[in-house]
N, C-alpha and C. Protein backbone atom coordinates (compact mmCIF):
# COMPACT_ATOMS: atom_id res chain seq x y z
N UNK A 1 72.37 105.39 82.52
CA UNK A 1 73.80 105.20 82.62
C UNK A 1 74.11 103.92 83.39
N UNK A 2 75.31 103.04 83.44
CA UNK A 2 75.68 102.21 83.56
C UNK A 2 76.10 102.59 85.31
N UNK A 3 76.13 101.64 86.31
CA UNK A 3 76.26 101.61 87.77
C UNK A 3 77.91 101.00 87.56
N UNK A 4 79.05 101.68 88.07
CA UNK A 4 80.00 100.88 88.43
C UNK A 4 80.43 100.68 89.97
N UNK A 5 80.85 99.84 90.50
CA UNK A 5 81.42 99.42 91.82
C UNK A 5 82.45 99.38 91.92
N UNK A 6 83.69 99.74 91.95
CA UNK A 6 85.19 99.45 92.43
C UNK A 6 85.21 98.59 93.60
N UNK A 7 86.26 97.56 93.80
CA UNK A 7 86.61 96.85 95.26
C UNK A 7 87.92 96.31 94.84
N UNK A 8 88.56 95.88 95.60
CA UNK A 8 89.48 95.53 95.67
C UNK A 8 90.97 96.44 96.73
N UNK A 9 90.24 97.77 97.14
CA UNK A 9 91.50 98.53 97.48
C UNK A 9 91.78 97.76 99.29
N UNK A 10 92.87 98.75 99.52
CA UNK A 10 93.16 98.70 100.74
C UNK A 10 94.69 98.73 101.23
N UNK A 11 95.41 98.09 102.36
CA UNK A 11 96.67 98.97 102.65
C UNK A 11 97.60 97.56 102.60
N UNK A 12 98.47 98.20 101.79
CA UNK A 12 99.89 97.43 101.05
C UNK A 12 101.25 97.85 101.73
N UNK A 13 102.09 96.99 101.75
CA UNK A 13 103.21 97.96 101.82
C UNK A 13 103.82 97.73 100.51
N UNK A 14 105.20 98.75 100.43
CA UNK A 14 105.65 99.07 99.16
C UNK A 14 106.48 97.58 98.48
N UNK A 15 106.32 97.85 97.28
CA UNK A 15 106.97 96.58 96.68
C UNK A 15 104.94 95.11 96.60
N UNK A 16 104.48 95.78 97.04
CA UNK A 16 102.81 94.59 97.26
C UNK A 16 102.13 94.81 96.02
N UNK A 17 101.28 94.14 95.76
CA UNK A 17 100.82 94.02 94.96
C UNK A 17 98.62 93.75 95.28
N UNK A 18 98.09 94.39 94.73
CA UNK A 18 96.59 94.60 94.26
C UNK A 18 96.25 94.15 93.14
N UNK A 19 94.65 93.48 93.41
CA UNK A 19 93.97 93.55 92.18
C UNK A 19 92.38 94.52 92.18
N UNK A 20 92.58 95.38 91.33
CA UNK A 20 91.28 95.99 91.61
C UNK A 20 90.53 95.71 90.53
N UNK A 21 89.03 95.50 90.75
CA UNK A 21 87.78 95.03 90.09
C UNK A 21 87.15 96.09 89.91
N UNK A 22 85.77 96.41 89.21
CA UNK A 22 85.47 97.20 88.51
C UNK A 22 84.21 96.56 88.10
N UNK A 23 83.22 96.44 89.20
CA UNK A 23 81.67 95.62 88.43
C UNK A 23 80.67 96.54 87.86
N UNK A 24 80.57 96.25 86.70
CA UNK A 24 79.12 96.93 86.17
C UNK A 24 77.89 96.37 85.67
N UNK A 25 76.62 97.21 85.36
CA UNK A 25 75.92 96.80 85.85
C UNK A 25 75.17 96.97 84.63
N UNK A 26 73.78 96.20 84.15
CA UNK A 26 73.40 96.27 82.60
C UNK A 26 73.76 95.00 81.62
N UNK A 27 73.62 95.24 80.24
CA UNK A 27 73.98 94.28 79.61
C UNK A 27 74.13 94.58 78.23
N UNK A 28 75.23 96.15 78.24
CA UNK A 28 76.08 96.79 77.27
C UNK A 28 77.50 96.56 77.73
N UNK A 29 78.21 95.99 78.79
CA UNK A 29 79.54 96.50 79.23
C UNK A 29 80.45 95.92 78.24
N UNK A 30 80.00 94.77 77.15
CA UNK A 30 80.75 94.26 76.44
C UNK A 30 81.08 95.45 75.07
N UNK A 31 80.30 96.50 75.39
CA UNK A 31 80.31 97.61 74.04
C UNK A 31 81.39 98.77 74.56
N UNK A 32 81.65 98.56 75.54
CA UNK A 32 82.15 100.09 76.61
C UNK A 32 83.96 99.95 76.83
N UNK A 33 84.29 101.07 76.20
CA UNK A 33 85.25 101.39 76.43
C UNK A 33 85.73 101.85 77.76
N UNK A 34 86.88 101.55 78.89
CA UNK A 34 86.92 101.40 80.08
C UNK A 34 88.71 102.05 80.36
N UNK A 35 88.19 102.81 81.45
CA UNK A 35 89.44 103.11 81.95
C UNK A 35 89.90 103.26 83.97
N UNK A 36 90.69 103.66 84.31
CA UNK A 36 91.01 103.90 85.44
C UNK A 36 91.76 105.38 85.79
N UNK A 37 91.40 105.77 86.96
CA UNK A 37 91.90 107.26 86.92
C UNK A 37 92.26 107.26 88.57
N UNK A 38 93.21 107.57 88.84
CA UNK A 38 93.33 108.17 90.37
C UNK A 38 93.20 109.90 90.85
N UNK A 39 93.28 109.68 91.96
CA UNK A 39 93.28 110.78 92.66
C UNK A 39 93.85 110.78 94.22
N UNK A 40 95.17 111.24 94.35
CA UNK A 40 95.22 111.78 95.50
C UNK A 40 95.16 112.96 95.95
N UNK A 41 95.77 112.28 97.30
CA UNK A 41 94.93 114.20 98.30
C UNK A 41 95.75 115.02 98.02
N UNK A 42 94.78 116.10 97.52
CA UNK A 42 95.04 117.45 97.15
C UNK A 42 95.67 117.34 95.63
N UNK A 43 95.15 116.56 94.71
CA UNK A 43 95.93 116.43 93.44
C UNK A 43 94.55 115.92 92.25
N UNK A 44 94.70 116.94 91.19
CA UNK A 44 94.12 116.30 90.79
C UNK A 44 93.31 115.13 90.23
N UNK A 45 92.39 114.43 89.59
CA UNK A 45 92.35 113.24 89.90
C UNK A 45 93.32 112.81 88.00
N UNK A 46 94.08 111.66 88.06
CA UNK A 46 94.92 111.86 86.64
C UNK A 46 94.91 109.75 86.47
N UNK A 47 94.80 110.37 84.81
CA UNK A 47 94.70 108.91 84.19
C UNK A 47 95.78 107.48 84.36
N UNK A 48 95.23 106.80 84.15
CA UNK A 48 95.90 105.54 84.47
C UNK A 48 96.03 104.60 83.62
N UNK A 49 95.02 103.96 83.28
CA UNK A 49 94.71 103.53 81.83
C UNK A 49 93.70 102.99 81.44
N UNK A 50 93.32 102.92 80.13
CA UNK A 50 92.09 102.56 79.53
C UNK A 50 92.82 101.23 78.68
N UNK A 51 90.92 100.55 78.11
CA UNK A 51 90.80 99.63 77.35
C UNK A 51 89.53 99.51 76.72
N UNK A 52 89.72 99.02 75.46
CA UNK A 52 88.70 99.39 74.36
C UNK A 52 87.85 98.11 74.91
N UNK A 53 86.71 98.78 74.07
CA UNK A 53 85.84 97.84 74.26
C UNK A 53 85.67 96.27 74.11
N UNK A 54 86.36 95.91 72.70
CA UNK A 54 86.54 94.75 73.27
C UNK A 54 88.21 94.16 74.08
N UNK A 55 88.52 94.78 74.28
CA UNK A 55 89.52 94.53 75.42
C UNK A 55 91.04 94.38 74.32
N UNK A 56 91.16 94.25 73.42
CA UNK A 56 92.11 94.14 72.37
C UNK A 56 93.52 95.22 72.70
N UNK A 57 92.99 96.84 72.85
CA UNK A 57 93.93 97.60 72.80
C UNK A 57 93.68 98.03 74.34
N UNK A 58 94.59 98.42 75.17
CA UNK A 58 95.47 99.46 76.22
C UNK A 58 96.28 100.15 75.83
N UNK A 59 96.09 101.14 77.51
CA UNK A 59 97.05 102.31 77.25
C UNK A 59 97.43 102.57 78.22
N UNK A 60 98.21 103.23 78.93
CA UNK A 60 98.76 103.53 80.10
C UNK A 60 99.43 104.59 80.38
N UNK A 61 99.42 105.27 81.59
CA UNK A 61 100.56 106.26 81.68
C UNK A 61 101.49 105.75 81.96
N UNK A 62 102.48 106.36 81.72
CA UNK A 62 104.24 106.14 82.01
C UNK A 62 104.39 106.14 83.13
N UNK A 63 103.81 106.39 84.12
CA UNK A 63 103.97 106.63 85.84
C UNK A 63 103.90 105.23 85.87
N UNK A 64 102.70 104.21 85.61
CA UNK A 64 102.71 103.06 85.99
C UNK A 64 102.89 101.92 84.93
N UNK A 65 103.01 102.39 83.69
CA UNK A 65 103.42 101.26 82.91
C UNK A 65 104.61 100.23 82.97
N UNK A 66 103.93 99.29 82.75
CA UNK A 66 104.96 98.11 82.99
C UNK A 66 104.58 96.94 84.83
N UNK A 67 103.55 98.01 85.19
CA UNK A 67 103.63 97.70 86.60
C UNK A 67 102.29 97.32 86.88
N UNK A 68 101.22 98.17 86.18
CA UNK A 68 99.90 97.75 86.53
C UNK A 68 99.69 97.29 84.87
N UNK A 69 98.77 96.18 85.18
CA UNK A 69 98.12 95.57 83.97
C UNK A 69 96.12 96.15 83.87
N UNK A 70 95.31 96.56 83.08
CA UNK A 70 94.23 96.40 82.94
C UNK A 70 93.83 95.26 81.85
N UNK A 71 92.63 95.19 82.26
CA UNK A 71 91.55 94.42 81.98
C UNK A 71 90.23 93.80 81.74
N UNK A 72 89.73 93.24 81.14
CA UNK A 72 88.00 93.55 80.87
C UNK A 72 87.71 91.67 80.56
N UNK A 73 86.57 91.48 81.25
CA UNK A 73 86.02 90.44 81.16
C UNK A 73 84.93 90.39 81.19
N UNK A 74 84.66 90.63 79.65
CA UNK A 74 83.21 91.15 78.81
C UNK A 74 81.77 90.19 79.56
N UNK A 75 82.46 88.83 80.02
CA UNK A 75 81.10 88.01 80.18
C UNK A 75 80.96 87.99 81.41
N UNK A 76 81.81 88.56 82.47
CA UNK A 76 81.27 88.73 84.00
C UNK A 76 81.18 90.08 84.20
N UNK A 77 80.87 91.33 83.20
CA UNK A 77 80.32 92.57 83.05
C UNK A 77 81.64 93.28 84.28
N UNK A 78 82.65 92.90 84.07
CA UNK A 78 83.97 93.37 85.33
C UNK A 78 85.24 93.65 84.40
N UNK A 79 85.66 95.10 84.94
CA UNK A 79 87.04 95.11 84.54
C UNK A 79 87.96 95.23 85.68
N UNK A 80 89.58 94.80 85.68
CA UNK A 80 90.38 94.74 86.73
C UNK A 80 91.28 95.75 85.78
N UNK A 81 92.06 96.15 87.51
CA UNK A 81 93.44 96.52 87.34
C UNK A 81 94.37 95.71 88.34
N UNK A 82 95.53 94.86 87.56
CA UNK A 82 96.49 94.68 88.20
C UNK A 82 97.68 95.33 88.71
N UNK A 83 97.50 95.60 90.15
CA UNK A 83 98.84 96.34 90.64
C UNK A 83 100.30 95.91 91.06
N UNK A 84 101.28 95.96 90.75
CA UNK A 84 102.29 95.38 91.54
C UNK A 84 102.93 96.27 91.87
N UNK A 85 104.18 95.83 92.18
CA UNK A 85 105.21 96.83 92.65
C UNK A 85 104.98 98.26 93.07
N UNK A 86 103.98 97.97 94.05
CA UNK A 86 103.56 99.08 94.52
C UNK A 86 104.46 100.15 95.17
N UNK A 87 104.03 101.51 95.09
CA UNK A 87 105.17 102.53 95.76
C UNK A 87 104.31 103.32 96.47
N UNK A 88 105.07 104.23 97.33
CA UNK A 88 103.70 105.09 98.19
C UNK A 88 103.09 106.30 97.40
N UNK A 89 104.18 106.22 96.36
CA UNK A 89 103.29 107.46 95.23
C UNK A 89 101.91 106.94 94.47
N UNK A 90 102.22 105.89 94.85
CA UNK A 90 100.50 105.16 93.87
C UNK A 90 99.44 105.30 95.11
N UNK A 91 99.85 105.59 96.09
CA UNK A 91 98.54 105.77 96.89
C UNK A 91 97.53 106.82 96.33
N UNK A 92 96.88 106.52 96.25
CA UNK A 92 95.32 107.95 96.04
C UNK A 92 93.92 106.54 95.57
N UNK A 93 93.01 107.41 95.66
CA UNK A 93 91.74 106.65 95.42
C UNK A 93 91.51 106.27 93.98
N UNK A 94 91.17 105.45 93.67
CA UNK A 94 90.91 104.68 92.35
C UNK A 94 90.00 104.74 91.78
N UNK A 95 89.20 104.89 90.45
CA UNK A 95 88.21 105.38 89.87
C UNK A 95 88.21 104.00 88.74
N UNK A 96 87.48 103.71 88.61
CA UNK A 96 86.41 103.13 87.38
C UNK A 96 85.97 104.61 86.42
N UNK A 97 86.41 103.89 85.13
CA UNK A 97 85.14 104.90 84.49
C UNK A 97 84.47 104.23 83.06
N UNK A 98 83.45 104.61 82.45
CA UNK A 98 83.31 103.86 81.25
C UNK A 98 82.77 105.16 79.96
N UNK A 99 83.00 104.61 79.15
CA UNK A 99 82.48 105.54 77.76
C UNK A 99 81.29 104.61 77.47
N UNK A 100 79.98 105.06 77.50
CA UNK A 100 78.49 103.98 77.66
C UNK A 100 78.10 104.89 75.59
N UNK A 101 79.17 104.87 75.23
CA UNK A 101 78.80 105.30 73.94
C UNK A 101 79.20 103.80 72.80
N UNK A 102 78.80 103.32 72.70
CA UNK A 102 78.51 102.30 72.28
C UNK A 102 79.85 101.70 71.01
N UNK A 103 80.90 101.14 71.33
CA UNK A 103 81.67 101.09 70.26
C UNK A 103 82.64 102.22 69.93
N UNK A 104 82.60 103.10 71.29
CA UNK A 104 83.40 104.10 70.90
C UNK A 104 84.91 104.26 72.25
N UNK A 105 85.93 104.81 70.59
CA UNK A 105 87.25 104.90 71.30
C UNK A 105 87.30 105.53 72.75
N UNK A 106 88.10 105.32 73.41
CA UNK A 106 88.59 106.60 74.51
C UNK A 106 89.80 106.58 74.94
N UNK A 107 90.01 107.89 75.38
CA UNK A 107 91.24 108.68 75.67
C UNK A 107 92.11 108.55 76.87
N UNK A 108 92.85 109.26 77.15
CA UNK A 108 93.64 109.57 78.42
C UNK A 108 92.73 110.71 79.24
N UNK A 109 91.62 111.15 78.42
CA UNK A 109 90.98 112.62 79.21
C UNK A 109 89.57 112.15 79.96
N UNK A 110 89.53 112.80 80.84
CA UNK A 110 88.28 112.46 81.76
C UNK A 110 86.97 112.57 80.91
N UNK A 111 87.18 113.81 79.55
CA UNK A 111 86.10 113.78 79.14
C UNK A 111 85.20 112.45 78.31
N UNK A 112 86.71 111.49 78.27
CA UNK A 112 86.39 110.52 77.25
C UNK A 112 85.18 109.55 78.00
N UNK A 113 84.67 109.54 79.13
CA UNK A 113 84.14 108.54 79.86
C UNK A 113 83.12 109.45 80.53
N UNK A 114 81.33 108.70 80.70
CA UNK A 114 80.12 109.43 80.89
C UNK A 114 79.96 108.85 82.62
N UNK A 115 80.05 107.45 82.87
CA UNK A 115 80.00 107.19 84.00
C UNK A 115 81.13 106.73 84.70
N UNK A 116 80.59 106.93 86.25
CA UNK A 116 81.93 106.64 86.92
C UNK A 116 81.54 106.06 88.49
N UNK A 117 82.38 105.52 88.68
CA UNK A 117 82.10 104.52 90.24
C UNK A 117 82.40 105.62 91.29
N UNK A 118 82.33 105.05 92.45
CA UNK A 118 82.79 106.13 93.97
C UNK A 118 84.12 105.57 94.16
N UNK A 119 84.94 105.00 93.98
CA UNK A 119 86.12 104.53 93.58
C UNK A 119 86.35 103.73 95.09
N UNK A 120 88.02 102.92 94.85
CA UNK A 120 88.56 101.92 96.09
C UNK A 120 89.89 103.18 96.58
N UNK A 121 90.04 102.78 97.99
CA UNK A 121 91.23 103.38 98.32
C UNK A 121 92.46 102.64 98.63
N UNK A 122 93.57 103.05 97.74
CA UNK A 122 94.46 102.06 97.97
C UNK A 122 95.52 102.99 98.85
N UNK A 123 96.60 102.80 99.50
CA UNK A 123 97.17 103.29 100.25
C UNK A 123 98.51 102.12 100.59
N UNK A 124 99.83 102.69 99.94
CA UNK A 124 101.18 102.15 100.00
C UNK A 124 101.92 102.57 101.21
N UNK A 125 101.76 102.01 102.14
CA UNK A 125 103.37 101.99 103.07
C UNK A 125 104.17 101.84 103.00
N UNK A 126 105.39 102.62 103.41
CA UNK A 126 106.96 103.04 102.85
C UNK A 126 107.51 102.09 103.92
């Protein structure tokens, strides 16, 4: 399975803006369908958005669409998420994940993705 790293988190206040990275590791990531998932405390952990493998199509939830951008940059084996307009409801920990199935779609569901990073913590002040 593929090694991911998250970095980029840390403490914003509201209205700030993040970029979170997403390094992996190998020399399939240009085949891998990629997404982002949070989790705060005491909540399940819930989708954010994905991007196909070759980076063409996104998706997003409605919680943050319009506000965070993803991204994939097949030749430095890294995907980002751009955050802006941050609020303190976007605080929770951040997840990387990838589908290491070679050319294949993925979803809004956790099941869609085999590996996954220890994620960044981002955290919005009101």
């Amino acid at each position: 399975q593929v090694q991911l790293v998250e970095s980029g988190g840390g403490l914003v206040q509201t209205g700030g803006s993040l970029q979170l990275s997403c390094a992996a590791s190998g020399r399939s990531f240009s085949k891998y369908g990629m997404g982002w998932f949070r989790q705060a405390p005491g909540k399940e952990r819930e989708f954010v958005a994905t991007i196909s493998w070759g980076g063409g199509s996104t998706y997003y939830a409605d919680s943050v669409k319009s506000r965070f951008t993803i991204s994939k940059d097949n030749a430095k084996n890294t995907m980002y998420l751009q955050i802006t307009s941050l609020k303190p409801e976007d605080t929770a920990v951040y997840y990387c994940a990838a589908n290491t199935r070679a050319f294949s779609a993925v979803g809004r569901s956790r099941a869609s993705f085999d590996s996954w990073g220890q994620g960044t913590q981002v955290t919005v002040s009101s």
